[in-house]
Protein backbone atom coordinates (compact mmCIF):
# COMPACT_ATOMS: atom_id res chain seq x y z
CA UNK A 1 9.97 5.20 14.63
CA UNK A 2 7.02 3.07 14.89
CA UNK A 3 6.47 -0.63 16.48
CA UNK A 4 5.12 -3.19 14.07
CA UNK A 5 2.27 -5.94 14.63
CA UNK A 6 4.98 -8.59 15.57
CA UNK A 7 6.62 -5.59 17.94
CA UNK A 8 9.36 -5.24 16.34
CA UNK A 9 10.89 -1.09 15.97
CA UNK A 10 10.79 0.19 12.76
CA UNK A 11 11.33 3.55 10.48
CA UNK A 12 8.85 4.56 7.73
CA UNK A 13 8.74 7.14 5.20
CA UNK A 14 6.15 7.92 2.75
CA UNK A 15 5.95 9.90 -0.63
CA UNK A 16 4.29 9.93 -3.30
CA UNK A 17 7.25 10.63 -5.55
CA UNK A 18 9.33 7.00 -5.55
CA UNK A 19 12.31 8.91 -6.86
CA UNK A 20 12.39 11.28 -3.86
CA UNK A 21 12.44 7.81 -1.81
CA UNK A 22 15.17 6.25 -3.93
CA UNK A 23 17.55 9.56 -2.94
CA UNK A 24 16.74 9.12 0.69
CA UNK A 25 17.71 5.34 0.44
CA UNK A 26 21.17 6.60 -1.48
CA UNK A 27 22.03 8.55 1.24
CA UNK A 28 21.26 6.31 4.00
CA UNK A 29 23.14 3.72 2.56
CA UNK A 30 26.30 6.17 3.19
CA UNK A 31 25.43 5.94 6.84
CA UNK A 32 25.29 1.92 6.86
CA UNK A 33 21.23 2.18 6.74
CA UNK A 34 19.56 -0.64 4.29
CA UNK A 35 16.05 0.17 3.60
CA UNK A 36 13.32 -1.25 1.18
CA UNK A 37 10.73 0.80 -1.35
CA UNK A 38 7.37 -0.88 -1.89
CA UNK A 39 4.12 0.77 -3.36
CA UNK A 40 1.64 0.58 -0.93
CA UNK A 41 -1.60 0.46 -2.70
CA UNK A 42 -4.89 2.67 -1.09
CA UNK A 43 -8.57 2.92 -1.99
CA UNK A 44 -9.73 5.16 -4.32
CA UNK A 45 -11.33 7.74 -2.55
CA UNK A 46 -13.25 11.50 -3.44
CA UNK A 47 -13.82 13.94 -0.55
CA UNK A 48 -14.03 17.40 -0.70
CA UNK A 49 -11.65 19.91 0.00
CA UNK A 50 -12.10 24.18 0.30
CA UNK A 51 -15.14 23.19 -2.08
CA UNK A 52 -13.29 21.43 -4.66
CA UNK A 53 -13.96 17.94 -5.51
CA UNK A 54 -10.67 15.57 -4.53
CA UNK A 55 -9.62 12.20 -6.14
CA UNK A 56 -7.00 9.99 -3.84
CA UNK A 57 -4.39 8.96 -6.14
CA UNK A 58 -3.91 5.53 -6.52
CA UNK A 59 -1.50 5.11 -3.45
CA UNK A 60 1.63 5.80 -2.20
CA UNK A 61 5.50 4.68 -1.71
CA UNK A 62 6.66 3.56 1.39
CA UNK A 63 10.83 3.52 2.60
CA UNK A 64 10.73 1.26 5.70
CA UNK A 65 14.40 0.61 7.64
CA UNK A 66 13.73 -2.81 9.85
CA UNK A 67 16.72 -4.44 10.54
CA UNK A 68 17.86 -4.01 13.97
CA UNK A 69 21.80 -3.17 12.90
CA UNK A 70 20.54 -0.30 10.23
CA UNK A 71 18.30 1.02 12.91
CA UNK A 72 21.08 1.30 15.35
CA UNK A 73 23.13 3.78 12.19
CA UNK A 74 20.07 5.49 11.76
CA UNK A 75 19.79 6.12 15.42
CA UNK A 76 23.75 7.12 16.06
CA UNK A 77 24.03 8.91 12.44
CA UNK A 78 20.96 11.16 12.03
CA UNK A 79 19.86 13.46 14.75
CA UNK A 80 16.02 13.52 14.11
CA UNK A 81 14.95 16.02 17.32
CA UNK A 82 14.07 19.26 16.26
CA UNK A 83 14.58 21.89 18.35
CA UNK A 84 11.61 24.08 16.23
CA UNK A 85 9.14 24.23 13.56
């Protein structure tokens, strides 16, 4: 959960795969959590990685939950501590 620049709480998830994003949003749904899917666009950038050559891609997708009701689902329905790693 993140705070936004007008402080208000939000929940973000990004992929690169939009359908992966679209199955999250599916199954929130089933636990009263509305979300939105935008493409957030990024600079195209080359670095190097272990001595190979990398292009960005183009950008990315972004799920964000922002409405204060769905947040309050997400929060009673999914238990997001992890007890390891």
């Amino acid at each position: 959960m993140s705070i936004d620049s007008s402080g208000r709480p939000r929940i973000v998830l990004t992929q690169n795969n939009e359908e992966i994003l679209k199955q999250v949003s599916e199954v929130l749904l089933h636990f009263g959590v509305h979300c939105t899917i935008k493409f957030i666009k990024t600079k195209n950038r080359v670095h190097e990685t272990n001595g190979r050559i990398v292009r960005d891609g183009d950008g990315h997708w972004r799920l964000t939950v922002s409405d204060i009701t769905s947040i309050g689902n997400f929060v009673r329905s999914i238990d997001s501590v992890v007890d390891y790693k």
